[in-house]
Protein backbone atom coordinates (compact mmCIF):
# COMPACT_ATOMS: atom_id res chain seq x y z
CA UNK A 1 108.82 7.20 26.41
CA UNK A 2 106.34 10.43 26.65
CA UNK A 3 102.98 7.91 25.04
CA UNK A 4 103.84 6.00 28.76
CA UNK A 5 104.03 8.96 31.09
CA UNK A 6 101.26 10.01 33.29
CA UNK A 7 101.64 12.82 35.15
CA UNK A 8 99.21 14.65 37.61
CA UNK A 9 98.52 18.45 38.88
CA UNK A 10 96.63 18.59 42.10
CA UNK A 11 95.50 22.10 42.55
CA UNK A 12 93.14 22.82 45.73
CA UNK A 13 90.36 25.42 44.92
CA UNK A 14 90.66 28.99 46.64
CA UNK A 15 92.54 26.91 49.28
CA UNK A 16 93.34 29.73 52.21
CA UNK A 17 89.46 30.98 51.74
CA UNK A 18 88.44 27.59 51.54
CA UNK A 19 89.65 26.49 54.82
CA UNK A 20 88.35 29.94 56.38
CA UNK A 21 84.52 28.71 55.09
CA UNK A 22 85.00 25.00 56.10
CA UNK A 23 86.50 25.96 59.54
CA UNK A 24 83.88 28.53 59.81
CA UNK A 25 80.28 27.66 58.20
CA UNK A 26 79.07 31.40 58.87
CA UNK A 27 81.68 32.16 56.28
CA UNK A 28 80.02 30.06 53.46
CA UNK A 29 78.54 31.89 50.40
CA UNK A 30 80.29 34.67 51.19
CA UNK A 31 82.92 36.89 49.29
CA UNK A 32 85.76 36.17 51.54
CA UNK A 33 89.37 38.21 51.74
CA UNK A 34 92.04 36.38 53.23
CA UNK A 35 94.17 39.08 53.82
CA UNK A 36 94.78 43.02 53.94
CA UNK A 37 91.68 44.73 55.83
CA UNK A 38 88.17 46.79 55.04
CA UNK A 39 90.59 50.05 55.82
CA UNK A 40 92.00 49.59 52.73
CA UNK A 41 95.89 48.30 53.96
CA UNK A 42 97.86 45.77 52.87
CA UNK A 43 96.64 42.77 50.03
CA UNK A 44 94.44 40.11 49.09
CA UNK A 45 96.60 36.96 49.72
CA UNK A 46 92.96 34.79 48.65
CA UNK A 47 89.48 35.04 48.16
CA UNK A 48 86.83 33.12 47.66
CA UNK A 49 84.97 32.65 44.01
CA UNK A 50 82.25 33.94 45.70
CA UNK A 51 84.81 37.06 46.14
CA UNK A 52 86.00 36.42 42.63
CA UNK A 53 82.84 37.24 41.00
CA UNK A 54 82.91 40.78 41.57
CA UNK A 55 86.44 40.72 40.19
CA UNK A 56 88.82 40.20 43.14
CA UNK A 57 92.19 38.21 42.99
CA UNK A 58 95.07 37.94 45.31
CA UNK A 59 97.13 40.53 44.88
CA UNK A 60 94.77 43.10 44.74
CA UNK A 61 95.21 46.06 46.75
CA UNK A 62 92.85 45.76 49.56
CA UNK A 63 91.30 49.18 48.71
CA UNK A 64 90.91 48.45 45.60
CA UNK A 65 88.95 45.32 46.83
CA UNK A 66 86.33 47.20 49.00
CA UNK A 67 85.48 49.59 45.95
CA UNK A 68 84.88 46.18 44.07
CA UNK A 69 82.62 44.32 46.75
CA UNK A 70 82.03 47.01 49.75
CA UNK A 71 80.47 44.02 51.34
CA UNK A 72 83.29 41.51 51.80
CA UNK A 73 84.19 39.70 54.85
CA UNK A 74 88.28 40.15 55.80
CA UNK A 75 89.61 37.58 57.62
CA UNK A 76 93.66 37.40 58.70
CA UNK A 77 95.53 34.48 57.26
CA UNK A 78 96.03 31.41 59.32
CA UNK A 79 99.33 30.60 58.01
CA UNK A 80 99.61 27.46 60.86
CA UNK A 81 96.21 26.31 59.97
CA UNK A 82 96.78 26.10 56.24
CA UNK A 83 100.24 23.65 56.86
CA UNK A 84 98.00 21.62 58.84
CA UNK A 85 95.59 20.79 55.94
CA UNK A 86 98.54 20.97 53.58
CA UNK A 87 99.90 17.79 55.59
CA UNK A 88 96.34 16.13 55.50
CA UNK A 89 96.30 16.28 51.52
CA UNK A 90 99.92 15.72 50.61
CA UNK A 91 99.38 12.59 52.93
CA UNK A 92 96.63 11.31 50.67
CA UNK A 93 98.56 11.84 47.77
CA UNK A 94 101.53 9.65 48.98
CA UNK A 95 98.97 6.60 49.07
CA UNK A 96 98.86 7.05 45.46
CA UNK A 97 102.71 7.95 44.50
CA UNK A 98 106.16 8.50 45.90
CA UNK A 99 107.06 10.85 43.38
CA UNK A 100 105.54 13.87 44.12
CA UNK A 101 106.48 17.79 43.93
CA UNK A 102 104.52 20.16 46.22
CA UNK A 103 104.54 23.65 44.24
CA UNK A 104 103.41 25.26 47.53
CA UNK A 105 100.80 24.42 49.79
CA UNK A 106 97.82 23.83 47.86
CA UNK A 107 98.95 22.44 44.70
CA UNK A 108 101.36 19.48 43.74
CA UNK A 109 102.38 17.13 41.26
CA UNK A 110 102.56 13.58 41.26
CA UNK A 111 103.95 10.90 38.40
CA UNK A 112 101.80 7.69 38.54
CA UNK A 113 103.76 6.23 35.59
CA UNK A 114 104.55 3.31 37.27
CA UNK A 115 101.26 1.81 38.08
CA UNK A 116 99.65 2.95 35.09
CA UNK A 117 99.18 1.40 31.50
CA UNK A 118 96.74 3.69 30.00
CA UNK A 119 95.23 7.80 30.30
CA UNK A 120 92.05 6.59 31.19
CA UNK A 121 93.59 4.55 34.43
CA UNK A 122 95.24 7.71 34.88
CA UNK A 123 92.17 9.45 34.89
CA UNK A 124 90.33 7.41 36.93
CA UNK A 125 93.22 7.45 39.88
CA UNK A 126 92.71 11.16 39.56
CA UNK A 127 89.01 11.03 40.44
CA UNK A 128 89.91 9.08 43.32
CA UNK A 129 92.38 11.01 44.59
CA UNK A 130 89.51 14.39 44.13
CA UNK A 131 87.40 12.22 45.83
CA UNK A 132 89.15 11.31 48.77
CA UNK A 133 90.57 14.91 49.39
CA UNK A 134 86.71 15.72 49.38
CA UNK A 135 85.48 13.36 51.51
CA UNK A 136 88.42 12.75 54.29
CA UNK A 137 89.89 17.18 54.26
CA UNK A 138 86.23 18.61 53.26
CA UNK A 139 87.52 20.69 50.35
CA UNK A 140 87.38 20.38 46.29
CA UNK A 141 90.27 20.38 44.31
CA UNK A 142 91.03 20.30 40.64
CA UNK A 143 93.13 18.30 38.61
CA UNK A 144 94.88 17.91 35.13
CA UNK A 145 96.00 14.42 33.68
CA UNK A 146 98.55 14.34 30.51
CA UNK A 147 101.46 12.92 29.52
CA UNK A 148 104.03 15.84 30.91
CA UNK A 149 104.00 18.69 33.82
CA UNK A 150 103.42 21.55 31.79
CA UNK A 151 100.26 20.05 30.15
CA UNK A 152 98.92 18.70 33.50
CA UNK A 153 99.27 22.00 34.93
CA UNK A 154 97.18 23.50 32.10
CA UNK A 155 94.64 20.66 32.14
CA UNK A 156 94.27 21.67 35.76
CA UNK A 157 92.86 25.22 35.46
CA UNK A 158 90.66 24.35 32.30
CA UNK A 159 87.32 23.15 34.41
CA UNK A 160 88.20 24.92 37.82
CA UNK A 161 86.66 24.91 40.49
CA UNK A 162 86.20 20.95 41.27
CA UNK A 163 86.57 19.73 37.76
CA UNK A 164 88.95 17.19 36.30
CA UNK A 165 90.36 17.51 32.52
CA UNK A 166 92.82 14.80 30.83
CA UNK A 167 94.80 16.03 27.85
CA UNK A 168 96.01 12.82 26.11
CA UNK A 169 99.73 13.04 23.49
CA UNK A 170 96.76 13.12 20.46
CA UNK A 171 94.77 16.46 21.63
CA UNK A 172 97.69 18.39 23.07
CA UNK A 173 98.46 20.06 19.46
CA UNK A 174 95.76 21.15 18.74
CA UNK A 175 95.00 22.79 22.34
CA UNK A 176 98.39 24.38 22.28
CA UNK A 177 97.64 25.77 18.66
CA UNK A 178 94.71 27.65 20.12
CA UNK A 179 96.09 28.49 24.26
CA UNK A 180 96.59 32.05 24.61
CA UNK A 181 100.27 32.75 25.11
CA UNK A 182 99.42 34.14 28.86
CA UNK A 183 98.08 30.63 29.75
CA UNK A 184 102.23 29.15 28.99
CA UNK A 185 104.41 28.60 31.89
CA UNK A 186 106.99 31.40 32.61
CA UNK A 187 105.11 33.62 30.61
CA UNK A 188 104.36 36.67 33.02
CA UNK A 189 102.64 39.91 31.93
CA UNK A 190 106.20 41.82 30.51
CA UNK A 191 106.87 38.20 28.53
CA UNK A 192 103.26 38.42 27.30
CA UNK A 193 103.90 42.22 26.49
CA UNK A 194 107.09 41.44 24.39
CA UNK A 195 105.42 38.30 22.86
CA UNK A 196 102.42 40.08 21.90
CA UNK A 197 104.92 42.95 19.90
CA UNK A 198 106.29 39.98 18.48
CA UNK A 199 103.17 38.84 16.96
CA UNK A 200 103.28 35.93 19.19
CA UNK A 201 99.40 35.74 20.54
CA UNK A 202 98.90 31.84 20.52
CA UNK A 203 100.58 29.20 20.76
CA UNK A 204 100.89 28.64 16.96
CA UNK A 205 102.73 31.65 16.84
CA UNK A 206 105.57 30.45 18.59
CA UNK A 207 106.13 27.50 15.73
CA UNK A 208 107.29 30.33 13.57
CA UNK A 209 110.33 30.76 15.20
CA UNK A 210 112.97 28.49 15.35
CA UNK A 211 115.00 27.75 19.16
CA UNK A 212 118.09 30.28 17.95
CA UNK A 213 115.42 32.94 17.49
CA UNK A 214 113.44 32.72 20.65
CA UNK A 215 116.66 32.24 22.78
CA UNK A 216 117.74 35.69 21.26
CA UNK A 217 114.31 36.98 21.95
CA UNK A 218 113.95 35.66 25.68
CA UNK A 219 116.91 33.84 26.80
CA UNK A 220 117.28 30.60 28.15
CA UNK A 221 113.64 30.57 28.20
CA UNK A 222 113.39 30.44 24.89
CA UNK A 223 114.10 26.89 24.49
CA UNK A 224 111.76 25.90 26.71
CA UNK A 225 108.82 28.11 25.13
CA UNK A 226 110.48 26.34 21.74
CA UNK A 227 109.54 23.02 23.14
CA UNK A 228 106.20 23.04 25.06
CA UNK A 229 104.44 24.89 22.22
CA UNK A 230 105.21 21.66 20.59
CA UNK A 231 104.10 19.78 23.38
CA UNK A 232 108.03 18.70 24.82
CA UNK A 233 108.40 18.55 28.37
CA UNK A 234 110.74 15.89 29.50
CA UNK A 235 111.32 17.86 33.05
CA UNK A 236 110.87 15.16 35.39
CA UNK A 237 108.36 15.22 38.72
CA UNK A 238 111.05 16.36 41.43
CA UNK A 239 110.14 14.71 45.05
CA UNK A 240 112.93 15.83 47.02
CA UNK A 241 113.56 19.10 45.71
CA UNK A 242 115.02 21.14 48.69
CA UNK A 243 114.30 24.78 49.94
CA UNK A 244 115.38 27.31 47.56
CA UNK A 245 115.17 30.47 49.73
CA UNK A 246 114.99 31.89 52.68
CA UNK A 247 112.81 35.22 53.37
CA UNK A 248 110.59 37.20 55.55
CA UNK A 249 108.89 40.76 54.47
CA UNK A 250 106.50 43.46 55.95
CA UNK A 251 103.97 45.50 55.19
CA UNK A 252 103.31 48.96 56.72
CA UNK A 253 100.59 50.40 58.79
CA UNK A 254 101.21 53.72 56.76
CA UNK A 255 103.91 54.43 54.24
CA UNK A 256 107.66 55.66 55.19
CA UNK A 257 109.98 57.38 53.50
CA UNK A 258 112.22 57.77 56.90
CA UNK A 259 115.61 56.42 56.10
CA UNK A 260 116.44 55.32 59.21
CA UNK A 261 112.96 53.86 59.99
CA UNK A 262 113.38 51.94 56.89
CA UNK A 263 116.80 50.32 58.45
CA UNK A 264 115.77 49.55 61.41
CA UNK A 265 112.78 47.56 59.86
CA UNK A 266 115.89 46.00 57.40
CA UNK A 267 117.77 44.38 59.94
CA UNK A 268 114.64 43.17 61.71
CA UNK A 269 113.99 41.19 59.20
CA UNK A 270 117.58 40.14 58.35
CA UNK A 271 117.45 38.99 61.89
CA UNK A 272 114.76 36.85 61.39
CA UNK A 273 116.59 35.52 57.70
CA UNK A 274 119.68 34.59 59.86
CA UNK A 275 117.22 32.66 62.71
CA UNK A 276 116.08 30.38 59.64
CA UNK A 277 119.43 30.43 58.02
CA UNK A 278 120.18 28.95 61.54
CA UNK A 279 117.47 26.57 62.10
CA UNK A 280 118.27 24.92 57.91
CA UNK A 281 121.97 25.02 59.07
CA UNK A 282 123.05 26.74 55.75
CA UNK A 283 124.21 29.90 53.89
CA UNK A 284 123.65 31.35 51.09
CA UNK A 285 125.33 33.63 48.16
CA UNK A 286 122.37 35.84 46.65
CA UNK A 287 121.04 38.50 48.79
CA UNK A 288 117.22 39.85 47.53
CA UNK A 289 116.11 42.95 48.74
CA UNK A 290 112.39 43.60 47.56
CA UNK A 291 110.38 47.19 47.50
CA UNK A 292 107.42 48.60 47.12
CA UNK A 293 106.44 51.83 47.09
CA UNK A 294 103.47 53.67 47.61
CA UNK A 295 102.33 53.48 44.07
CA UNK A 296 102.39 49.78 44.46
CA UNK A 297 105.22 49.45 41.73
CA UNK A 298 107.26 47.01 42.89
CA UNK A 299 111.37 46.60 42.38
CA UNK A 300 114.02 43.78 43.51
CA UNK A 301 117.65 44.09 43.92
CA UNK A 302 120.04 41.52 43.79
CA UNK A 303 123.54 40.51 44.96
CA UNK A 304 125.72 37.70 44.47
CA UNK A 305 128.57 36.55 47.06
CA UNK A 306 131.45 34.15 45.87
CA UNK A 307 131.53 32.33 48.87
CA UNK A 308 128.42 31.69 51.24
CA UNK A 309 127.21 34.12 54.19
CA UNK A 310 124.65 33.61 57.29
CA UNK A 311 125.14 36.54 59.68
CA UNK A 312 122.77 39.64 59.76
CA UNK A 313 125.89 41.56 59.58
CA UNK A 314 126.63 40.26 55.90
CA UNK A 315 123.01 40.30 55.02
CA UNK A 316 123.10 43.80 56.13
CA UNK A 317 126.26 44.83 54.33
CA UNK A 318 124.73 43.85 51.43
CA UNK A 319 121.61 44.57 52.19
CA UNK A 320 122.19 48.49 52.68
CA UNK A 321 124.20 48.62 49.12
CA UNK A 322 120.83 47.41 47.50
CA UNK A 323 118.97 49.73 49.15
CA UNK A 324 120.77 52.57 47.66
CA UNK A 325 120.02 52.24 44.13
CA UNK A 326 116.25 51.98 45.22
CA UNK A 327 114.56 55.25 45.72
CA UNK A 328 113.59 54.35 49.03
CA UNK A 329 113.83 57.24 51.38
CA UNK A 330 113.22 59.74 48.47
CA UNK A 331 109.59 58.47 48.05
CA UNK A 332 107.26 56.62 50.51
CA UNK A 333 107.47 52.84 50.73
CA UNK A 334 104.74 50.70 51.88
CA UNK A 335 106.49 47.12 52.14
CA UNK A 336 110.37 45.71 52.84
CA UNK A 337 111.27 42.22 51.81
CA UNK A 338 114.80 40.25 52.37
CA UNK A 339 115.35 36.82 50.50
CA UNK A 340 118.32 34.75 50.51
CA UNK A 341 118.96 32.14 47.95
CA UNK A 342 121.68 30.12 46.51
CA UNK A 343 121.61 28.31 49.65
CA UNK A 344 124.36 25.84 50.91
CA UNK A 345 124.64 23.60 53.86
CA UNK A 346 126.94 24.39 56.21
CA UNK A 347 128.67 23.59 59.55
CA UNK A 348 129.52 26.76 60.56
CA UNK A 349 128.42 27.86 63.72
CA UNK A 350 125.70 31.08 64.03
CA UNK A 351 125.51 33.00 66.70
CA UNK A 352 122.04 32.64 68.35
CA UNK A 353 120.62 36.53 68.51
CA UNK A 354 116.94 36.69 69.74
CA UNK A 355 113.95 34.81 68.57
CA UNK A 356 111.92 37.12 66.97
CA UNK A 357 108.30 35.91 65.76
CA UNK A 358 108.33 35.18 61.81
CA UNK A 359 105.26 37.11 60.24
């Protein structure tokens, strides 16, 4: 039954620039960049709030950064370092649950059902949890109690950073009624676009359409905006959900537009997407090629395979038919990406090719 379900989001504030200012106390309040540089390559990949104040999110162009806060600190990511906490946190969390779903490093849910008869017991194993993370890692985190994953989730950005907010089955009308449509899983900025054309602006709006109508409108998505603006969510917490993709990408010291530059860098990286094909012992059917150009517009390309593949030969094959109906080579580039996904374990054999370093 939903009144019996307690689920949790664990979400770790500012995480990467968070373990740059514990690791480094010179660093603390300080706008920090993790990622890109004070030349103006490359991209935020996190920043601090301190960094956030002056309006700075990941994703930002780098430039664009400096104009924002001339005086921010850039540090380079410490992609080893971050795992390493990642394990410390995710280990606390198992004292508390076996069921839990990592998102990605810093953020994670966990279903305490079990244990639990009532929201406030929920609550207070929440605060625990916070606690402990603070006290035994050295970093806040926030969290969001309710009764399903997509209203944890929410809950868990409302009193960020360091807070904790519960969202029991008798408030969560009356939040969704009034929870701006961007603030709804899957809903990215063309969705919100679209939505917004549609008169959809809260979630009230959506309880004027019925599920045929917002499947026409947005697909199989649809149904699931149908149900969580009326507070359904029966997707369970997923603990051994296994590696979707595989994928490695690179940006440029200085944009390209050389054609065979631009392969060269291709099967680079398709070497290093066979090398962890190789390591998971799998293939996969959907090639991804990703692009972005100077302008920082950003395109993907997709291919589907009826039967799996795992040599850079195939990925290349493929990968070179994407490229194609990309303008790449006809206008500068400043990033290459190859994903595969679909994957499938296999038992075929890959031929080792060299070990190249993965970014």
């Amino acid at each position: 039954m939903t009144e019996n379900r307690y689920i949790l989001h664990i979400d770790m504030d500012a995480f990467f620039a968070s373990v740059e200012q514990m690791d480094n106390p010179k660093y603390g309040g300080r706008p920090l960049i993790v990622g890109g540089n004070p030349e103006g390559r490359g991209v935020v990949a996190a920043c601090s709030y301190e960094a956030r104040k002056f309006g700075i999110r990941s994703a930002l162009s780098a430039a664009r950064a400096v104009k924002l806060c001339p005086h921010a600190l850039f540090v380079r990511p410490r992609k080893e370092r971050y795992k390493e906490v990642s394990i410390q946190i995710m280990e606390i969390f198992k004292r508390y649950s076996p069921f839990i779903e990592p998102l990605s490093l810093d953020e994670a849910f966990l279903d305490i059902s079990s244990n639990h008869e009532t929201m406030e017991a929920a609550a207070e194993t929440a605060e625990e949890i916070r606690s402990r993370v603070f006290h035994e890692v050295g970093l806040t985190c926030s969290a969001g109690v309710s009764y399903n994953k997509f209203l944890a989730k929410v809950a868990s950005d409302m009193k960020k950073p360091d807070g904790l907010t519960v969202i029991p089955i008798d408030e969560a009308r009356s939040l969704l009624d009034t929870l701006p449509i961007g603030k709804f899983f899957g809903v990215g900025r063309v969705t919100e676009k679209k939505m917004h054309s549609l008169g959809i602006h809260y979630g009230r709006d959506i309880l004027r359409f019925d599920k045929a109508q917002l499947i026409r409108f947005f697909g199989k998505a649809g149904a699931f905006f149908h149900d969580i603006a009326r507070g359904v969510d029966n997707r369970p917490v997923e603990s051994q959900k296994g590696r979707k993709s595989i994928g490695t990408e690179t940006t440029f010291h200085s944009d390209i537009d050389d054609i065979d530059e631009i392969e060269k860098i291709l099967r680079d990286l398709a070497l290093k997407v066979e090398q962890g094909l190789q390591n998971k012992s799998c293939g996969a059917t959907t090639v991804t090629l990703k692009v972005r150009y100077h302008n920082f517009t950003t395109v993907t390309r997709s291919c589907t395979h009826s039967i799996p593949i795992n040599s850079v030969d195939e990925i290349m094959k493929c990968t070179r038919q994407l490229l194609e109906t990309t303008d790449a080579g006809k206008v500068k580039i400043r990033l290459l990406g190859i994903s595969l996904s679909n994957l499938t374990n296999t038992s075929l054999k890959i031929p080792v090719q060299l070990d190249l370093p993965f970014f």
